[in-house]
Protein backbone atom coordinates (compact mmCIF):
# COMPACT_ATOMS: atom_id res chain seq x y z
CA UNK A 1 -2.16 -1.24 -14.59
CA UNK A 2 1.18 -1.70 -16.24
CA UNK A 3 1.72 -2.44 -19.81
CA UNK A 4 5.04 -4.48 -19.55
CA UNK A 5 7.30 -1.23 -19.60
CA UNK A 6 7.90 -0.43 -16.39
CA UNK A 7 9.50 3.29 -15.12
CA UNK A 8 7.89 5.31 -18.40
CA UNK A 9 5.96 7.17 -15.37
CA UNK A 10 2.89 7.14 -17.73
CA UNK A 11 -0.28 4.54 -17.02
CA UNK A 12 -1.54 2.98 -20.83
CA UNK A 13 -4.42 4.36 -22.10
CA UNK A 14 -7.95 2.46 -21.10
CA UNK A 15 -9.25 2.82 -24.31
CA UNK A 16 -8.53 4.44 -27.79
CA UNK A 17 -4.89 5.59 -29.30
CA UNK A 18 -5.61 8.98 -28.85
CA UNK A 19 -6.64 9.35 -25.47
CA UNK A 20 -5.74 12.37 -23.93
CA UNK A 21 -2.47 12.07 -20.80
CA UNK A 22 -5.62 13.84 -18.49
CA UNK A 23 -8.18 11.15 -19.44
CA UNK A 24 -5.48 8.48 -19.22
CA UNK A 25 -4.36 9.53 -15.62
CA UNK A 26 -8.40 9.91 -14.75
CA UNK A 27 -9.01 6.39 -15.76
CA UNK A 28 -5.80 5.61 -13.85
CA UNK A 29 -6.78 6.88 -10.48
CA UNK A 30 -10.03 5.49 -10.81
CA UNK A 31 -8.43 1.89 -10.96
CA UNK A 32 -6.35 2.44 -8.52
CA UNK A 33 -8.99 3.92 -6.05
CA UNK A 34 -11.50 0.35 -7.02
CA UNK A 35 -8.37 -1.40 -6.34
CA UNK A 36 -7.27 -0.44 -2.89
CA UNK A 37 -11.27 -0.66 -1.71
CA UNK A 38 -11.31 -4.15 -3.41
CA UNK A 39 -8.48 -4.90 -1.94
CA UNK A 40 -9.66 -4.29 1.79
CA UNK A 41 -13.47 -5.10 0.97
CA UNK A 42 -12.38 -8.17 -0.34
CA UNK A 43 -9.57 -9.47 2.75
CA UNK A 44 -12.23 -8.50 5.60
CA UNK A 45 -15.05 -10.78 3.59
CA UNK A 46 -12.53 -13.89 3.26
CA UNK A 47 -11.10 -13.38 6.42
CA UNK A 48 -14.38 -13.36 8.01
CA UNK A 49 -15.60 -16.39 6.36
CA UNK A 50 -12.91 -18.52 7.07
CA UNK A 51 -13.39 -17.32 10.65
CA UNK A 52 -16.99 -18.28 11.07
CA UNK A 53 -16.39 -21.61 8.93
CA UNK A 54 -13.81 -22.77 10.82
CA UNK A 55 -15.28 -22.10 14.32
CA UNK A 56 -18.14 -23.83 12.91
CA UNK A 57 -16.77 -26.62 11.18
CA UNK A 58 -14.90 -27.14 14.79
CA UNK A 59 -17.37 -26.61 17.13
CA UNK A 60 -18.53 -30.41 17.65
CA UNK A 61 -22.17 -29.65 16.11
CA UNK A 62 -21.56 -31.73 12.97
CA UNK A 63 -23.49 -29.34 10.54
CA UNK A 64 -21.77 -28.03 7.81
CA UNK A 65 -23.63 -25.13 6.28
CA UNK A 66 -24.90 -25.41 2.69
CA UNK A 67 -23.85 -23.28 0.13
CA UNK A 68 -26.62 -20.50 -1.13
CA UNK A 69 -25.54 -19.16 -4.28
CA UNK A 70 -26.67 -20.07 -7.76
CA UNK A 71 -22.48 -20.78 -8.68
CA UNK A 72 -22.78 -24.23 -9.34
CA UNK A 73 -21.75 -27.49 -7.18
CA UNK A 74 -18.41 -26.50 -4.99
CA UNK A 75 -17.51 -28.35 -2.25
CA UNK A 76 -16.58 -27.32 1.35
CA UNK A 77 -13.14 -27.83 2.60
CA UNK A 78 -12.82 -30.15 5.17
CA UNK A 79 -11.00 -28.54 8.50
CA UNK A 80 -7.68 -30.53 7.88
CA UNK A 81 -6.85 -28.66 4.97
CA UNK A 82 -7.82 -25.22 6.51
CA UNK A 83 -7.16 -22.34 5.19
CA UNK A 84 -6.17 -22.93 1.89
CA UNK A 85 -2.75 -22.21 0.28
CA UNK A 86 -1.90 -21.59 3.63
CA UNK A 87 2.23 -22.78 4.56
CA UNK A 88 1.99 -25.47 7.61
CA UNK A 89 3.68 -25.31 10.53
CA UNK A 90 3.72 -23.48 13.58
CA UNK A 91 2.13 -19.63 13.31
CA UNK A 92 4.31 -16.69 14.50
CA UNK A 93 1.65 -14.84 16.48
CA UNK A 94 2.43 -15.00 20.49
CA UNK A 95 0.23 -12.91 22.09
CA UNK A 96 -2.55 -10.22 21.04
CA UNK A 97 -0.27 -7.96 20.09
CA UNK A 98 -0.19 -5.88 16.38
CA UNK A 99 0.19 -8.02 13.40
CA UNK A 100 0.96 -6.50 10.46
CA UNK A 101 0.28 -7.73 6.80
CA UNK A 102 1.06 -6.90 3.59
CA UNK A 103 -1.91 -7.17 0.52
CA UNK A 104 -1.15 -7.03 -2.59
CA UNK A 105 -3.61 -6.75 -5.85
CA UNK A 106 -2.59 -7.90 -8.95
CA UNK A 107 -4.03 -9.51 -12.36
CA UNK A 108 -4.90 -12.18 -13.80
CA UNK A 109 -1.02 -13.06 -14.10
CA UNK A 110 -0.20 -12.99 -10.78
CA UNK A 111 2.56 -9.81 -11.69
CA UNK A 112 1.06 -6.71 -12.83
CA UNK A 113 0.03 -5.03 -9.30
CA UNK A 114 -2.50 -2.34 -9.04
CA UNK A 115 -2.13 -1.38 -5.40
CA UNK A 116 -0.33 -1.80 -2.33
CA UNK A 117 -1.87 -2.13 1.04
CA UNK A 118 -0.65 -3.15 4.64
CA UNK A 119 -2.66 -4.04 7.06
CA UNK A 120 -2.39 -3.38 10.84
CA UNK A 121 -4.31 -5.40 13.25
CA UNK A 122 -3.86 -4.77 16.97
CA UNK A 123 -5.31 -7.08 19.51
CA UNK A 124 -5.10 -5.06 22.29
CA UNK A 125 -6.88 -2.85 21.26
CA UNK A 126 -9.38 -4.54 18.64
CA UNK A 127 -8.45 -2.37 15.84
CA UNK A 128 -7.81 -2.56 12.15
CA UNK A 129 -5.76 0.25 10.55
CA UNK A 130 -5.20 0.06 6.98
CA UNK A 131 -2.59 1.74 4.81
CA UNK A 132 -2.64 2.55 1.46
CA UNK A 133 0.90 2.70 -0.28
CA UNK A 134 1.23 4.38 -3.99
CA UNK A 135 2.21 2.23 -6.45
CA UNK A 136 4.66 4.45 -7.63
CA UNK A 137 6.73 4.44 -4.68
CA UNK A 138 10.46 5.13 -4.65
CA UNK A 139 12.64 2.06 -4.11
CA UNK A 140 16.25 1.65 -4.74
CA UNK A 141 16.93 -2.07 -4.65
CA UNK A 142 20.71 -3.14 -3.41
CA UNK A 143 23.40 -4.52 -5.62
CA UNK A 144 22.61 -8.14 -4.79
CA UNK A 145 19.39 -8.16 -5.44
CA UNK A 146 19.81 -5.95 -9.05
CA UNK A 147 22.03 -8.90 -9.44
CA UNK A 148 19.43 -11.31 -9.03
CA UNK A 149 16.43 -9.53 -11.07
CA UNK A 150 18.69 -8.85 -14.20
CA UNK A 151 19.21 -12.90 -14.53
CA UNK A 152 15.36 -12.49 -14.70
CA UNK A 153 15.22 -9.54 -16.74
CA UNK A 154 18.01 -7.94 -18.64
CA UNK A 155 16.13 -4.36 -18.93
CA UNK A 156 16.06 -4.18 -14.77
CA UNK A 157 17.19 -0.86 -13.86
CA UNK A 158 21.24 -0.99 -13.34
CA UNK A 159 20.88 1.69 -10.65
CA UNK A 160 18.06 -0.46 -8.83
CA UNK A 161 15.73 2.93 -8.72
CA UNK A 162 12.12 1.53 -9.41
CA UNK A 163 8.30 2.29 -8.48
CA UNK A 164 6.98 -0.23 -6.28
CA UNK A 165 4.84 -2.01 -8.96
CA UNK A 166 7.49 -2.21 -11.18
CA UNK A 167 9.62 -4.44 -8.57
CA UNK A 168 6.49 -6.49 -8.03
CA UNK A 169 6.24 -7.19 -11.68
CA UNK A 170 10.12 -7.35 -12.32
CA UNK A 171 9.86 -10.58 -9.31
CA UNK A 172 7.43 -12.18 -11.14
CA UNK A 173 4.68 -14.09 -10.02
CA UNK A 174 6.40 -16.23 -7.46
CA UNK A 175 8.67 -14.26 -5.40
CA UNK A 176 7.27 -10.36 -6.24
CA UNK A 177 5.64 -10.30 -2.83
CA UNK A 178 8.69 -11.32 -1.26
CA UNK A 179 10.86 -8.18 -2.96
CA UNK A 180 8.19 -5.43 -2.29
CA UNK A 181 8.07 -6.91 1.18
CA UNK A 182 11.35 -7.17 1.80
CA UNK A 183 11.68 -2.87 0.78
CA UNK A 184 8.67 -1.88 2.83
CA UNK A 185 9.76 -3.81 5.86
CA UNK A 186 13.65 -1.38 5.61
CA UNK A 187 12.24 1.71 3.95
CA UNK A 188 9.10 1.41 6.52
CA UNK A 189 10.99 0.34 9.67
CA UNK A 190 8.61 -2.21 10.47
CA UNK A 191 8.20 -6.03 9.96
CA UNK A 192 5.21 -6.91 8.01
CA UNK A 193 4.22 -10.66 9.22
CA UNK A 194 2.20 -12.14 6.35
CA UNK A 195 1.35 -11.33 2.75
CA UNK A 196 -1.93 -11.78 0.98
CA UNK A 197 -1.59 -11.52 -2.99
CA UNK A 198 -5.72 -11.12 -4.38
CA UNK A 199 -6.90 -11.44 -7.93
CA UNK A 200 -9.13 -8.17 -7.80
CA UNK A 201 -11.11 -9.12 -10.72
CA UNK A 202 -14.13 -10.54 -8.99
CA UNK A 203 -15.06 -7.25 -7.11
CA UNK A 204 -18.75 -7.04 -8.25
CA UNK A 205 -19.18 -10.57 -7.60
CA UNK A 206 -18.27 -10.39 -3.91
CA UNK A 207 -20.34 -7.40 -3.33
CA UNK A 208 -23.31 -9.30 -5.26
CA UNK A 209 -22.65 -12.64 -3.18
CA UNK A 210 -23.02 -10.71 0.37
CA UNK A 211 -26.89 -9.86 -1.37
CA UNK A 212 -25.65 -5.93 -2.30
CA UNK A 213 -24.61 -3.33 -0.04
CA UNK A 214 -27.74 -0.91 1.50
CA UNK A 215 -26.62 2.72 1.53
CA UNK A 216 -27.70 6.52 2.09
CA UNK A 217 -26.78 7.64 -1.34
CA UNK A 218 -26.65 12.07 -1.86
CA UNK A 219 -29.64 13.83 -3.05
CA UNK A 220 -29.15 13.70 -6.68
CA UNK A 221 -27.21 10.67 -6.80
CA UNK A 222 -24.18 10.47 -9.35
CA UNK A 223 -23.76 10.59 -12.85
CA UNK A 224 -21.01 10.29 -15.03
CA UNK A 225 -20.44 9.84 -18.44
CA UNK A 226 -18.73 10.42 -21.93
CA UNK A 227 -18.80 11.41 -25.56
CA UNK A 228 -16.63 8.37 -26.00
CA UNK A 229 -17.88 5.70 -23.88
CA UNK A 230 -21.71 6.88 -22.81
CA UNK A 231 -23.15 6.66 -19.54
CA UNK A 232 -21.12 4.97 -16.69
CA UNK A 233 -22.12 5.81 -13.82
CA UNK A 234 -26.02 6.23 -13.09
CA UNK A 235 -26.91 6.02 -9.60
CA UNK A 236 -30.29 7.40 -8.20
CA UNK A 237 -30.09 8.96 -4.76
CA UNK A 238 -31.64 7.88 -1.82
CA UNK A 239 -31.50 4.58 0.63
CA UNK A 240 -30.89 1.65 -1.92
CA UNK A 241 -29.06 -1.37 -1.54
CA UNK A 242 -25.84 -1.05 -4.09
CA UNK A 243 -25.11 -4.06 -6.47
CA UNK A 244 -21.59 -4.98 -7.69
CA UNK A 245 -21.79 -2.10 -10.77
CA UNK A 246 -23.26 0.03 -8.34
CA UNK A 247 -20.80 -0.38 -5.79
CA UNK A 248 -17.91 0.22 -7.84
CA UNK A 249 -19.42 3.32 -9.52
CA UNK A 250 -19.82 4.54 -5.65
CA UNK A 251 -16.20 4.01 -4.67
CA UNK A 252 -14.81 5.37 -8.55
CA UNK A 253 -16.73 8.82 -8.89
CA UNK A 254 -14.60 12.05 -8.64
CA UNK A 255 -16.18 14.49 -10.79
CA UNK A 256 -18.18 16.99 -8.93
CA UNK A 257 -16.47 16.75 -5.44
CA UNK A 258 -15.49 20.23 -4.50
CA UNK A 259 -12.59 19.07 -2.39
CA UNK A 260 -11.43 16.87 -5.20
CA UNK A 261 -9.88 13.77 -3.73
CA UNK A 262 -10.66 14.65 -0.32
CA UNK A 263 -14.35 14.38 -1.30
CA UNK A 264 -13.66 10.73 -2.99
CA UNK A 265 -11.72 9.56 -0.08
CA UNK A 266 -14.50 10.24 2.34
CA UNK A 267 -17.24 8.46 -0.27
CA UNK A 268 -14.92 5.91 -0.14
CA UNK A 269 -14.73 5.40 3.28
CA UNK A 270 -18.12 5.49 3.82
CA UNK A 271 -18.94 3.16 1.61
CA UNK A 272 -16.43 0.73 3.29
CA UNK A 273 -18.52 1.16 6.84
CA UNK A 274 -21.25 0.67 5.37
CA UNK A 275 -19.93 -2.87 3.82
CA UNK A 276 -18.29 -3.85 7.09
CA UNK A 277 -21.23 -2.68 9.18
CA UNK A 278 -23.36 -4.88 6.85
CA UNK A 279 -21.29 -8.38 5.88
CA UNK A 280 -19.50 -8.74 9.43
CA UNK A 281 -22.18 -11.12 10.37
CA UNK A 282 -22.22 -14.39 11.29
CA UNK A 283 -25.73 -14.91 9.03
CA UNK A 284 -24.32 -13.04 6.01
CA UNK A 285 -20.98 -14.77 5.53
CA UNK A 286 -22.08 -18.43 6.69
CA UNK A 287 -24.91 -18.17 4.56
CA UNK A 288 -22.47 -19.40 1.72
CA UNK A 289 -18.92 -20.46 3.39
CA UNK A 290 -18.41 -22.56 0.47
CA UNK A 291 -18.06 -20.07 -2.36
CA UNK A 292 -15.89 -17.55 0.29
CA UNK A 293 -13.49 -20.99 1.07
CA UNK A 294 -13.12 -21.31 -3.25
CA UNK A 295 -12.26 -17.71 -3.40
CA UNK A 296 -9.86 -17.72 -1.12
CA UNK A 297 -8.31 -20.86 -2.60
CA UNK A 298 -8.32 -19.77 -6.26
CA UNK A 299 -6.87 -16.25 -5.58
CA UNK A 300 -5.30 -15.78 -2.76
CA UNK A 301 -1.71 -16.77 -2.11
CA UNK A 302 -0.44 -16.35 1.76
CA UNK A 303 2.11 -17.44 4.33
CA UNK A 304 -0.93 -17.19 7.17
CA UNK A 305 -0.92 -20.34 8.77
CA UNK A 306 -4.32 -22.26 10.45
CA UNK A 307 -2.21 -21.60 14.32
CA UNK A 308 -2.25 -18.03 13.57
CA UNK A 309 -6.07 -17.52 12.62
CA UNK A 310 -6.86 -19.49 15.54
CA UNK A 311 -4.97 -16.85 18.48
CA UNK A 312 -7.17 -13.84 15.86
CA UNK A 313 -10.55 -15.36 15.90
CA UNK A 314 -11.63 -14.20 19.35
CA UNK A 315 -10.95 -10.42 18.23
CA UNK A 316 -11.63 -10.15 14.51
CA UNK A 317 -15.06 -11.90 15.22
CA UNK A 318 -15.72 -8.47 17.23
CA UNK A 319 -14.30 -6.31 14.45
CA UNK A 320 -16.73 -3.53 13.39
CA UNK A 321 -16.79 -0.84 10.76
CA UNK A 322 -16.13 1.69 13.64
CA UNK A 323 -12.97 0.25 14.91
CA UNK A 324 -11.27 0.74 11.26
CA UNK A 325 -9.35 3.30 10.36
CA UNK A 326 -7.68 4.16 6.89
CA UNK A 327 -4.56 6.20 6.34
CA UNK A 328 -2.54 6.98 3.31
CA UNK A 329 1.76 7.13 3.18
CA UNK A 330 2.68 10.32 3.74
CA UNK A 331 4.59 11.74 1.20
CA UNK A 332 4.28 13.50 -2.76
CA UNK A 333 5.57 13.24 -5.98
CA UNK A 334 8.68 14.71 -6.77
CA UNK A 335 12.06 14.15 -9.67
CA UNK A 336 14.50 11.53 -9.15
CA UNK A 337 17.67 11.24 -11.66
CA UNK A 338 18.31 7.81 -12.54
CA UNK A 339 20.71 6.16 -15.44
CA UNK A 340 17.15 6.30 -17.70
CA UNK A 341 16.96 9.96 -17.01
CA UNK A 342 14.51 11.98 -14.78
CA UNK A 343 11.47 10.41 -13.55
CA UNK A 344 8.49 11.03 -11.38
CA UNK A 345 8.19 9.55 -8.41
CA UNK A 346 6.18 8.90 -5.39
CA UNK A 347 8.49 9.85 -1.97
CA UNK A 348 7.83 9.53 1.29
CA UNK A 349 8.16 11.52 4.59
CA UNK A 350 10.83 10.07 6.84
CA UNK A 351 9.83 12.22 9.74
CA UNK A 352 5.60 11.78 9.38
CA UNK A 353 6.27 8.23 7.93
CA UNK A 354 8.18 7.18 10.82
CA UNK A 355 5.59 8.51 13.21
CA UNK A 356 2.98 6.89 11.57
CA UNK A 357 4.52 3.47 11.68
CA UNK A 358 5.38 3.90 15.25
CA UNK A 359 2.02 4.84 15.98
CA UNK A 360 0.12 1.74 13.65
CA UNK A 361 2.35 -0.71 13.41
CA UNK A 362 4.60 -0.76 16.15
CA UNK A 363 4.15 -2.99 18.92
CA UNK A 364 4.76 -0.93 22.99
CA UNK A 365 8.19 -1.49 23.84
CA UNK A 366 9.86 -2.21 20.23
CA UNK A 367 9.49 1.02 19.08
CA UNK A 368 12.77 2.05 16.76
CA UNK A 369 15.15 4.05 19.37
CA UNK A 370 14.81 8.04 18.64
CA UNK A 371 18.08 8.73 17.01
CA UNK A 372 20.60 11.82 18.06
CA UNK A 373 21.47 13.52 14.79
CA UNK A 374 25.03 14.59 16.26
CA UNK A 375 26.20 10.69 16.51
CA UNK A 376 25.47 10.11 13.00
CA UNK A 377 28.67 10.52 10.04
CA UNK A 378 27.37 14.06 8.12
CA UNK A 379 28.32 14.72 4.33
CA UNK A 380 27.86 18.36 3.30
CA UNK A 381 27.70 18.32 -1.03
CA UNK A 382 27.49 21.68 -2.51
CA UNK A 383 24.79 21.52 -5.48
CA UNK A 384 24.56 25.32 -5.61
CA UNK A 385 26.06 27.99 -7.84
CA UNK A 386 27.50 29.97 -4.37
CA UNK A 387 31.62 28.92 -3.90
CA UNK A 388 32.60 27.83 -0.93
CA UNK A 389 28.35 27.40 0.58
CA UNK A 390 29.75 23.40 1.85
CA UNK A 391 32.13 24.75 3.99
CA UNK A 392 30.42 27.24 5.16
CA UNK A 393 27.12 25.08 6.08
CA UNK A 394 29.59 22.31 7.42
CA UNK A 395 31.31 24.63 10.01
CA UNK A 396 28.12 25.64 11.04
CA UNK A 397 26.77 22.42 11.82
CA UNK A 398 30.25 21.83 13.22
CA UNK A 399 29.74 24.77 15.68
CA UNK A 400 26.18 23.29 16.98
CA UNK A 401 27.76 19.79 17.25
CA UNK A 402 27.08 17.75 14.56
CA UNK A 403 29.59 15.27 12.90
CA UNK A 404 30.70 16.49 9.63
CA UNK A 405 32.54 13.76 8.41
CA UNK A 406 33.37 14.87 5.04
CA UNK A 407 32.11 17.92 2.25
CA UNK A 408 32.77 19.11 -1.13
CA UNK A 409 30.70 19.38 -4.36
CA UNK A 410 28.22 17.47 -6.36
CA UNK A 411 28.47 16.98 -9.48
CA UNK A 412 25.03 15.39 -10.86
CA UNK A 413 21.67 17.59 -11.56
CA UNK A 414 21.32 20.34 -9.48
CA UNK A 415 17.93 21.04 -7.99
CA UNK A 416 16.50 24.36 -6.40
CA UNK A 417 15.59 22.74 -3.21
CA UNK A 418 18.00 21.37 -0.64
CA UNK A 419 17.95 17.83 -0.36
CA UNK A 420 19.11 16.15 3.43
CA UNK A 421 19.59 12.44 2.27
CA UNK A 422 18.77 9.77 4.30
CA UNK A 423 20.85 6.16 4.54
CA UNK A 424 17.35 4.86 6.78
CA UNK A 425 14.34 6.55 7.98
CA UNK A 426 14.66 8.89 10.46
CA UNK A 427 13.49 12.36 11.95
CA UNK A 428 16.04 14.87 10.50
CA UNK A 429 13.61 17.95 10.68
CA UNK A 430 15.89 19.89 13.02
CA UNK A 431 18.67 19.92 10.06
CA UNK A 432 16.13 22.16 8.17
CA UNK A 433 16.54 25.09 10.02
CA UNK A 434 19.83 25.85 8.42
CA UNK A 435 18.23 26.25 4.71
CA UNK A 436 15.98 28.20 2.90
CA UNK A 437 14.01 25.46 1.81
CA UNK A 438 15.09 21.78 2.18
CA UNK A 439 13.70 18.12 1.92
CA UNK A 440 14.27 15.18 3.37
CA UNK A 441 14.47 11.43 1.73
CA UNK A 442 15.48 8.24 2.11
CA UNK A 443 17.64 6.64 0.21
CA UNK A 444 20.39 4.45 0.98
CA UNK A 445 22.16 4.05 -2.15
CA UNK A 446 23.15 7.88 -2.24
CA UNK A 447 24.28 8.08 1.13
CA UNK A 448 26.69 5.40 0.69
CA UNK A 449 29.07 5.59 3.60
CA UNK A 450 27.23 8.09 5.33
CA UNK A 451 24.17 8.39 7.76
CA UNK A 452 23.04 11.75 6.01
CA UNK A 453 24.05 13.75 2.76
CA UNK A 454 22.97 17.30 2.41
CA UNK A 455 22.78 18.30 -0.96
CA UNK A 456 22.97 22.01 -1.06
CA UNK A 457 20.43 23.55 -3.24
CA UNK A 458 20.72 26.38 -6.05
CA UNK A 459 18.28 28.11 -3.53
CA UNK A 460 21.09 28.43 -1.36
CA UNK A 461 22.48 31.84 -1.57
C-alpha cells in the first residue's frame, strides 16, 4: 500500500521504524499476493450472488430467501433497483462474445490501490481468464491529461512517467478507475468494458460467510513466524475446512517453497479452485443473498448495468473452478530516467503482451492487424561510446528495407543494453537480430514523431 508519496519505488514499512528494505518488500508481496486473490475470490462470490438472487427474485415464485448470517437485520434489494451502484441504461454486451473488465482493489479511501486485475470472460467458450497487472507498471500519461492531474495535484510528475497505482491514487477516488483504464485499454491494445473498484478489507469475512473453505492442506502444514511479531501463520496439515485467518495465511505463505514464487503461485491457485469448486453453488450463495447484495452495494463501484448481467447469467451460472485460468503481464523490472531521477519500474513485453491479449481478450475477427515493420518511420539514436555506430546500423536496416526516417545521437543516460522504443505495442522482435543484446518497450512519449526509436546501447561495439 502507498503512503501518500508516490514514485519513491519503496513500499512503507508494515510495522516498526527500523524494519529492514527485505522485510519491508516481504510484507509487501504478501499484500499484494492477498490482494489480487481477494480481489478475484471476492468478484466471483458477488457476481454469483447477484446471479442466483436475481434469477430468483425474477422467477415468478414469490419467495425471497432469508438471510442466514448472525450480521444483524439487512434488507434485500428489491429487483428494480438491481444491481446496486450499477449506471442505468442500456448494457453494451451484444452477443456471447469476450467481455473484458477491469478490478481494481483499493482502501478504505477509495485511492490507495493494492492491485490491478482484468478480467476476461468469453461466452463462447465459457471461460474466465484472469490477469494480474503489477502495480508498479510503467505509464507515461499525455500532456493533456498531466494537465489535468496537476490542477489536482501540484507534485504530479511533469514528465507524466508513473506506476500504475500511483495514477490511480493521483485520480482520486472518483475518476482513478477511469485514468488507469483509459492507459491499459492503449498500452494493452484492448478495450476493457466495465470496471469494478472493491474495498478488500473484508476478505476473512467473505471466506467465513460461504461457512470456510475445505482443503487438502501438505503434510506438515505451514508455519511462519517472527522474533518481532510471533506466530502468524499456524496451519495443521491435512483435509480441514480453512476459516478467513486460515485462508489468508494459505494464499500469503512463501517461506519454504523451493521454487520461490512459482511454489506460492501454484498454492495460490489451488486454493482459488478449491473456493470456486466449493461457493459456485446455488445452496451456498442463496443461503444468504442479502449480506452478498450489501456487500456489493457498500464496496463496489461499477459501470455494469442490470441488461448486461442478464445476456451473462446463462454462462457464468455454469462457471467452474476448471474453466479458470490465471495469467500474469509479461514483463520485469527494469530503470527508467525520469525528471525525479532513475526509478524502478515494472515493463512489459510488447511482443508476449500483445500475444497474450490477442489470445484472452480479443474477440475472432477484431484482432489488431499484424504490423510490417518496413512501413513504419525508423529513428536510429546512437547511445554508445562507438562514432559513427547510427549510421552504420541505419544503412543496414536501410539495405534490408526498413524506413529510416531520421538518426543521430542521444544525449540522455546511456544504458548497456539496446533499447528499440515503441510509439504502441507491437511485435518488433525481428529488429533484434541486428544487436548484441536489445529490448523492446513501449512508450509513446519517447518516440515522439516516430513509430520506433532504437537507442543504441554502450554494448554496441
Amino acid at each position: 500500500m502507498d503512503n501518500g508519496s508516490p514514485g519513491n519505488g519503496l513500499p512503507p514499512a508494515e510495522s516498526g521504524a527500523g524494519a529492514s528494505r527485505k522485510e519491508i518488500l516481504i510484507g509487501y508481496v504478501r499484500k499484494y499476493i492477498i490482494t489480487v486473490v481477494a480481489i478475484v475470490a471476492v468478484f466471483v462470490v458477488v457476481a454469483g450472488a447477484l446471479i442466483y438472487a436475481y434469477s430468483n427474485l425474477n422467477s415468478g415464485s414469490g419467495e425471497t430467501p432469508k438471510p442466514t448470517g448472525t450480521r444483524g437485520p439487512s434488507e434485500t434489494p428489491k429487483s428494480g433497483t438491481f444491481p446496486p451502484d450499477s449506471t442505468e441504461g442500456p448494457g453494451k454486451i451484444s452477443s456471447p462474445s469476450k467481455t473484458n473488465a477491469l478490478v481494481i482493489g483499493v482502501d478504505e479511501s477509495g485511492t490507495v490501490a493494492d492491485a490491478f486485475v482484468i478480467l476476461s470472460y468469453d461466452g463462447g467458450a465459457n471461460r474466465l481468464n484472469v490477469l494480474s497487472v503489477p502495480r508498479d507498471f510503467y505509464v507515461k500519461v499525455n500532456a493533456n491529461d498531466i494537465r489535468a492531474l496537476s490542477v489536482r495535484n501540484k507534485s504530479f510528475p511533469g514528465d507524466g512517467a508513473v506506476r500504475l497505482g500511483d495514477l490511480h491514487m493521483y485520480g482520486g477516488a472518483a475518476d482513478g478507475h477511469s485514468y488507469v483504464r483509459k492507459y491499459l485499454n492503449e498500452m494493452l491494445s484492448i478495450d476493457i468494458d466495465f470496471y469494478f473498484r472493491l474495498d478488500l478489507e473484508s476478505f476473512r469475512s467473505i471466506i467465513d460467510n460461504v461457512g470456510g473453505v475445505w482443503m487438502d492442506v501438505r503434510p506438515g502444514g505451514f508455519l511462519y513466524e517472527t522474533p518481532e511479531r510471533g506466530v502468524e501463520i499456524d496451519i495443521p496439515g491435512g483435509r480441514q475446512k480453512l476459516d478467513g485467518k486460515m485462508a489468508e495465511g494459505i494464499v500469503r505463505y512463501v517461506e519454504d517453497y523451493g521454487n520461490g514464487d512459482l511454489g506460492r503461485i501454484a498454492m495460490q491457485q489451488a486454493f482459488l479452485k478449491e473456493l470456486f469448486a466449493q461457493i459456485l453453488t446455488k445452496e451456498n450463495i442463496m443461503s444468504d443473498p442479502a449480506f452478498y447484495f450489501n456487500y456489493f452495494k457498500d464496496n463496489v463501484k461499477t459501470d455494469f448495468k442490470a441488461d448486461d448481467l442478464l445476456k451473462l447469467i446463462g454462462g457464468i451460472r455454469e462457471l467452474s473452478a476448471e474453466r479458470m485460468e490465471f495469467r500474469v503481464l509479461p514483463g520485469g523490472y527494469s530503470e527508467v530516467e525520469s525528471l525525479t531521477g532513475t526509478d524502478t519500474y515494472f515493463r512489459h513485453n510488447p511482443s508476449a503482451t500483445l500475444a497474450l491479449m490477442k489470445e484472452l481478450f480479443t474477440n475472432p475477427g477484431e484482432e489488431p492487424p499484424d504490423v510490417n515493420l518496413k512501413e513504419l518511420r525508423i529513428q536510429v539514436l546512437n547511445g554508445g561510446d562507438v562514432t559513427g555506430k547510427a549510421k552504420a546500423v541505419s544503412d543496414a536496416l536501410e539495405a534490408d528495407g526498413y524506413n529510416v526516417a531520421n538518426y543521430g545521437n542521444y544525449h540522455k543516460a546511456k544504458k548497456l543494453e539496446t533499447r528499440i522504443v515503441l510509439k504502441y505495442l507491437m511485435n518488433a522482435d525481428e529488429l533484434k537480430k541486428y544487436f548484441k543484446n536489445a529490448v523492446a518497450e513501449v512508450d509513446a512519449d519517447t518516440a515522439g514523431q516516430y513509430d520506433i526509436v532504437i537507442i543504441i546501447g554502450l554494448e554496441e561495439r
